[in-house]
Protein backbone atom coordinates (compact mmCIF):
# COMPACT_ATOMS: atom_id res chain seq x y z
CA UNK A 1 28.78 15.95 33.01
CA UNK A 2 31.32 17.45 30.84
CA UNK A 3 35.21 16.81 31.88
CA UNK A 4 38.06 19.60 32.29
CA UNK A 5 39.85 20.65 29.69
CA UNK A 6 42.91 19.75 31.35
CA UNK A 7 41.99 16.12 32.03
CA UNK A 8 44.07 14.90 28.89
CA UNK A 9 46.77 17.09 29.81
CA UNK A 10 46.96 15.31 33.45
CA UNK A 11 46.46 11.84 31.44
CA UNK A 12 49.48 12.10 29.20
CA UNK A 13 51.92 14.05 31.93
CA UNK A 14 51.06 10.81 34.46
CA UNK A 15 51.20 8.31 31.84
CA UNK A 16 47.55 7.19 31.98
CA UNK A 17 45.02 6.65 30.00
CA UNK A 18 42.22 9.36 29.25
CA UNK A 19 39.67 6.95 29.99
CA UNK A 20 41.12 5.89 33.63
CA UNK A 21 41.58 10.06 34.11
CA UNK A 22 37.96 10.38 33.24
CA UNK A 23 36.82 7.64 35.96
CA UNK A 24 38.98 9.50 38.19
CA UNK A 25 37.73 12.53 37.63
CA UNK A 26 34.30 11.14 38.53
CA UNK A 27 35.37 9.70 41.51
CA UNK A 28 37.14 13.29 42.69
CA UNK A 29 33.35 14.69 42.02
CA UNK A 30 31.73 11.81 44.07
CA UNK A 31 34.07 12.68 47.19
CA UNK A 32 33.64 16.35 46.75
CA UNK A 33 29.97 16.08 47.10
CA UNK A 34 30.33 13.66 50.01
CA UNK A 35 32.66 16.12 51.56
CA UNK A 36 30.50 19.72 51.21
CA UNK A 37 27.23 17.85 50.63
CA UNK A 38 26.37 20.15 47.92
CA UNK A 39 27.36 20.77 44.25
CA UNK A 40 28.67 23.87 42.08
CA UNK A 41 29.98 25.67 45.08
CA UNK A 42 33.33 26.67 45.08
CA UNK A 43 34.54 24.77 47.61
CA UNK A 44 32.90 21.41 45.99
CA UNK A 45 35.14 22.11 43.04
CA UNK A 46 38.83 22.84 45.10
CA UNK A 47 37.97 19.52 46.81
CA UNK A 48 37.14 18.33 43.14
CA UNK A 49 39.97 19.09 41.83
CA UNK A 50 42.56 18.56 44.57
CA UNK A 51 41.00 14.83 44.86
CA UNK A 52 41.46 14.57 41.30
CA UNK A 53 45.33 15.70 40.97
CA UNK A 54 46.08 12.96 44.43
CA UNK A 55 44.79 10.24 42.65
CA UNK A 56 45.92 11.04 39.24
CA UNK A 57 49.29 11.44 40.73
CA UNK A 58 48.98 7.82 42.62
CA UNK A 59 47.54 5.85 39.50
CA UNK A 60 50.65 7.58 37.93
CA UNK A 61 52.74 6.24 40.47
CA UNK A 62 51.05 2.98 40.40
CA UNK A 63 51.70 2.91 36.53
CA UNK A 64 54.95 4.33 36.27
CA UNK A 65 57.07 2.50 33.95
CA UNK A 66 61.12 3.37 33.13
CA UNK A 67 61.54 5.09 29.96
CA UNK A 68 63.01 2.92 27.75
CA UNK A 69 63.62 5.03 24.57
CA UNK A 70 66.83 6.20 25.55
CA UNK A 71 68.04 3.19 26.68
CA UNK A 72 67.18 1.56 23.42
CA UNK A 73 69.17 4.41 21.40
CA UNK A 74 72.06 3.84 23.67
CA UNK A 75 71.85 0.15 22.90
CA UNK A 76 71.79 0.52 19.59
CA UNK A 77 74.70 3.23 19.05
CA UNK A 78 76.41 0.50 21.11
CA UNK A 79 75.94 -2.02 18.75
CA UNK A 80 76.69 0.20 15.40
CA UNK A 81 80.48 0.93 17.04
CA UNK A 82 82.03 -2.21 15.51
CA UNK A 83 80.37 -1.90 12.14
CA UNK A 84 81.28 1.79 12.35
CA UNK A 85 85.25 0.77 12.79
CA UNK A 86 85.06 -1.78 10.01
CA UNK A 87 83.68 0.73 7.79
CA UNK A 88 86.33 3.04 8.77
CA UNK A 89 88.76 0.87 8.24
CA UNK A 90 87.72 -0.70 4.96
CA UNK A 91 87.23 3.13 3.82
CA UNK A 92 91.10 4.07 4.70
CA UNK A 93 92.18 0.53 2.96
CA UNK A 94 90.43 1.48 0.10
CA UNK A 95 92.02 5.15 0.10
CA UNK A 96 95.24 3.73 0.67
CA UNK A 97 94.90 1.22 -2.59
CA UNK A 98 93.91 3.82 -4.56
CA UNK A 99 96.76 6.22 -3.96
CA UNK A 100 99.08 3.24 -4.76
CA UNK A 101 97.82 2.33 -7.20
CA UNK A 102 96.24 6.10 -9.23
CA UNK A 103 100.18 7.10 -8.54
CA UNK A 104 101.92 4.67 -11.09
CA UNK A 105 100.17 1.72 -12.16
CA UNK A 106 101.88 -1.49 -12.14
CA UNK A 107 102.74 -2.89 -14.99
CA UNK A 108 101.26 -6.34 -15.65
């Protein structure tokens, strides 16, 4: 039997996999038809798909993990601040030498 369309949608927005949204999907049909007892009516596919968005959204519960991308970007800026200031600093020493010294040169 051919899936939704919308299964890979609900995969990606609960952070599963397509597969595991597929066997759920089956599952949501197997308690539908236990429910009405028959198949293709409309009520066998509300309980179908209201079955199917519960226990997508408790194996997305079940595999929620913390996003760590931003955390990792914060990290990093962090890190870059002291390299930042010594390069800002270097960069003004440098300025500075060069006005003393492109104004008069020394004489050796």
């Amino acid at each position: 039997m051919k899936t939704p369309m919308i299964l890979p949608w609900l995969a990606r927005k609960a952070g599963i996999s397509e597969e595991m949204a597929e066997a759920l999907w089956h599952k949501a049909l197997r308690h539908a038809t236990l429910k009405t007892g028959w198949v293709n009516t409309p009520e066998y596919w509300r309980i179908a798909n209201e079955k199917l968005l519960e226990l997508v959204d408790e194996e997305g519960n079940k595999a929620c993990r913390p996003n760590l991308v931003p955390m990792v970007r914060v990290q990093h800026r962090l890190g870059e601040v002291p390299f930042l200031a010594w390069e800002g600093m270097m960069r003004a020493a440098n300025e500075a030498r060069h006005r003393l010294y492109a104004c008069g040169r020394p004489a050796h």
